[in-house]
Protein backbone atom coordinates (compact mmCIF):
# COMPACT_ATOMS: atom_id res chain seq x y z
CA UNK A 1 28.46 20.87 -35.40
CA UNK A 2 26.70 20.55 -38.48
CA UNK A 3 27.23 17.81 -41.25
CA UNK A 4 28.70 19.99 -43.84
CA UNK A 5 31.14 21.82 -41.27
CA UNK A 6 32.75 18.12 -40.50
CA UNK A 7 33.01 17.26 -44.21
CA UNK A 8 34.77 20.81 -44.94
CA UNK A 9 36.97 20.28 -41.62
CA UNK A 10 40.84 20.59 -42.83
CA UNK A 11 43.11 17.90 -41.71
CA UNK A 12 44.50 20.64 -39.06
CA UNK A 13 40.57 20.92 -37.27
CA UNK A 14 40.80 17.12 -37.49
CA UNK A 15 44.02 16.59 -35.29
CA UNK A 16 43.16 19.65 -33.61
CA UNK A 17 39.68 18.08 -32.39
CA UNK A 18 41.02 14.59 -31.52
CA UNK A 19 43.44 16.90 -28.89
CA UNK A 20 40.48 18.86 -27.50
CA UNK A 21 38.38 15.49 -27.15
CA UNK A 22 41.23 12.99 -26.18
CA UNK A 23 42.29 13.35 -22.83
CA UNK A 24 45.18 12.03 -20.71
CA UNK A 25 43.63 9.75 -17.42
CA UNK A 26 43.75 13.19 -15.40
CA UNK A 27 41.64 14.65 -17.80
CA UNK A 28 44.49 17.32 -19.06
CA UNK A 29 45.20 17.67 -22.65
CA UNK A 30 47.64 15.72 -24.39
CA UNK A 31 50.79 17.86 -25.37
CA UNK A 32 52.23 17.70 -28.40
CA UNK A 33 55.55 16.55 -27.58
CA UNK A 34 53.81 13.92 -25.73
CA UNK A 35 52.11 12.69 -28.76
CA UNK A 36 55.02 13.48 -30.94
CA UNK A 37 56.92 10.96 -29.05
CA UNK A 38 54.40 8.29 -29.42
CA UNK A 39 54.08 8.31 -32.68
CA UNK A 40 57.85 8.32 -33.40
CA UNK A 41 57.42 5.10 -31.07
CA UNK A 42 54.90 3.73 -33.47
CA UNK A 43 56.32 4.45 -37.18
CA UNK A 44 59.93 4.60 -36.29
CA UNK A 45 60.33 7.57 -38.61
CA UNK A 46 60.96 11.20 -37.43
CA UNK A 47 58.13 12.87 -36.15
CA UNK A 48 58.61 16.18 -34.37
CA UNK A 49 56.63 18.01 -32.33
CA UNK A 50 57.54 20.80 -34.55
CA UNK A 51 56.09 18.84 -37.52
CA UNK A 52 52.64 17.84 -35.38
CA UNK A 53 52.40 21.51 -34.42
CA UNK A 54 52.68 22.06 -38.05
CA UNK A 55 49.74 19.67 -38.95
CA UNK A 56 47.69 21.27 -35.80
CA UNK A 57 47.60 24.91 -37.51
CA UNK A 58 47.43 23.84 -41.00
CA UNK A 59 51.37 24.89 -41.88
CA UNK A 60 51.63 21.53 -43.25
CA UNK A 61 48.77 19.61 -44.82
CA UNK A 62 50.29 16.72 -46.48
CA UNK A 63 52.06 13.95 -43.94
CA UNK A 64 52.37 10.45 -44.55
CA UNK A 65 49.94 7.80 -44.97
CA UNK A 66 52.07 6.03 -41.69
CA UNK A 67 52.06 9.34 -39.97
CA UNK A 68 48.05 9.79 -39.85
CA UNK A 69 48.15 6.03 -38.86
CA UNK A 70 50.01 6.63 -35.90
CA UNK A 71 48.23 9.92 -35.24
CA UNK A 72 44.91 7.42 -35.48
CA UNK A 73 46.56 4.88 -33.44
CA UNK A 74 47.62 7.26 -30.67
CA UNK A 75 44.17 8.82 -30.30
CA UNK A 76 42.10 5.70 -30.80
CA UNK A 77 40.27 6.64 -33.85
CA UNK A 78 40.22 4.51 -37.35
CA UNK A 79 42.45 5.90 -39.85
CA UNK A 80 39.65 6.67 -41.92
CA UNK A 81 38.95 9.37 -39.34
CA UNK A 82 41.35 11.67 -41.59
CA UNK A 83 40.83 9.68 -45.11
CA UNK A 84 36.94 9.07 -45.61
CA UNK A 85 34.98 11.94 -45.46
CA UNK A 86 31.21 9.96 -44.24
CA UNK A 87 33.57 8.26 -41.39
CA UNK A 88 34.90 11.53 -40.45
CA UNK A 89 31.14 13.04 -40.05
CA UNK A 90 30.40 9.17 -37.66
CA UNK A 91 33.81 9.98 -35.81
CA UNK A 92 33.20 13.56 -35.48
CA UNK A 93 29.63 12.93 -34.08
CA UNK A 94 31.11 9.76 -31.33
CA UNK A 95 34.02 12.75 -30.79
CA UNK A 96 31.62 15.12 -29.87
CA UNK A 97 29.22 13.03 -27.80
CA UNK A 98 32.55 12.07 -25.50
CA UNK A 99 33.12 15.49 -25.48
CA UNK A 100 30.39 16.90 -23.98
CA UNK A 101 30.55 13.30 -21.54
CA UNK A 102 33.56 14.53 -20.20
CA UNK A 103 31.46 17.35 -18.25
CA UNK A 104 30.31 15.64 -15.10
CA UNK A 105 27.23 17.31 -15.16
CA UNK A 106 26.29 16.26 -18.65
CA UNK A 107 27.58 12.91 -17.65
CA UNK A 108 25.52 12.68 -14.29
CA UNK A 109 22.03 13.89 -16.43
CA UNK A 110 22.91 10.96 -19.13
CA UNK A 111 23.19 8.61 -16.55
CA UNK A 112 20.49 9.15 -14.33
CA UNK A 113 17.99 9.37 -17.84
CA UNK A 114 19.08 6.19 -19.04
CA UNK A 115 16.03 3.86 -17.59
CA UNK A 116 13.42 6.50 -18.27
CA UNK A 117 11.05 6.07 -20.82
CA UNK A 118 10.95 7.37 -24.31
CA UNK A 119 7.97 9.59 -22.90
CA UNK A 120 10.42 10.64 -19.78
CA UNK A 121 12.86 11.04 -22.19
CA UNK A 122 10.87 13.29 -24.62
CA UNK A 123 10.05 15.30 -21.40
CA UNK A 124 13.29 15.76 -20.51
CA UNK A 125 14.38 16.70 -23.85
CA UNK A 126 11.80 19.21 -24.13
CA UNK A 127 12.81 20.89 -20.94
CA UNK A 128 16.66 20.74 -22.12
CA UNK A 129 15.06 23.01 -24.76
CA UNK A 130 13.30 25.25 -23.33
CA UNK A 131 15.88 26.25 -20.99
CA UNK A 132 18.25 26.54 -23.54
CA UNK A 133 16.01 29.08 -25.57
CA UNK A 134 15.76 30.86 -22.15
CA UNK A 135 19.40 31.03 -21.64
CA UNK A 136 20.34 31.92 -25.32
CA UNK A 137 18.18 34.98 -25.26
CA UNK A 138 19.54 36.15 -21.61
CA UNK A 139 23.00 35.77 -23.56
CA UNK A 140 21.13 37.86 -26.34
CA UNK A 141 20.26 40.38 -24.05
CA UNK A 142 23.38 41.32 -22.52
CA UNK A 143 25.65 44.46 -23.33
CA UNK A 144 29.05 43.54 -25.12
C-alpha cells in the first residue's frame, strides 16, 4: 500500500481496514453488531449496526465527531486515524505491519531474524526478493 493510496482512502476503507486488521482473541473478525454495541456502550448515543454497515460501504460518510471516537476507541487506534491525513498514512503502515504479523509464518520469520545482523538481515531480505520475483512471474505465467 502505497502513500498516496492511504491519503486518498475514504472514511469507509478506513473502518473497513481497522475490521480486516483488528481481530477478536480467536483471531475471527469483529462483527458489526459486535462493534455496534460497543460503541453505543461508549457514546451513549444510538449507534446501529445498520448505521456502521453504512460507514463500512461508504452509504454514509459523515458521522459524528463522538462516533469516530468510539470507533477509534473500540479498535485501539488514535482518533486522528480518521481526521489527520499524515497519521492515517503512520496508522495505516503499524495496521499493515500487524496485519501481515497475524500470519504465523510471517510472524515465525520476524522472530527468528530479529538477532541477526544488518548483513544477515540484508541477506535475508534479498532472498525474500528474489523469491518473490520468482513467484510473481509463475503467477504471470499461468492461464486465467
Amino acid at each position: 500500500m502505497g502513500d498516496d493510496e492511504v491519503r486518498t482512502s475514504s472514511l469507509a476503507e478506513k473502518i473497513d481496514r481497522l475490521f480486516e486488521v483488528v481481530r477478536r482473541a480467536d483471531r475471527e473478525p469483529y462483527t458489526n453488531e459486535e462493534v455496534a454495541r460497543e460503541c453505543r456502550r461508549l457514546t451513549g448515543e444510538s449507534f446501529s449496526t445498520t448505521y456502521l454497515w453504512q460507514l463500512r460501504t461508504g452509504r454514509r460518510d459523515n458521522p459524528t465527531k463522538r462516533h469516530l471516537e468510539a470507533l477509534a476507541q473500540f479498535f485501539q487506534v488514535p482518533a486522528a486515524y480518521f481526521f489527520d491525513n499524515a497519521e492515517s498514512v503512520q496508522i495505516a503502515r503499524e495496521l499493515q505491519l500487524l496485519g501481515a504479523l497475524r500470519d504465523v509464518g510471517v510472524r515465525d520469520v520476524a522472530l527468528r531474524a530479529v538477532n541477526l545482523s544488518a548483513e544477515g538481515l540484508g541477506t535475508i531480505s534479498d532472498m525474500i526478493d528474489v523469491i518473490a520475483r520468482r513467484e510473481a512471474a509463475r503467477r504471470d505465467d499461468r492461464p486465467d
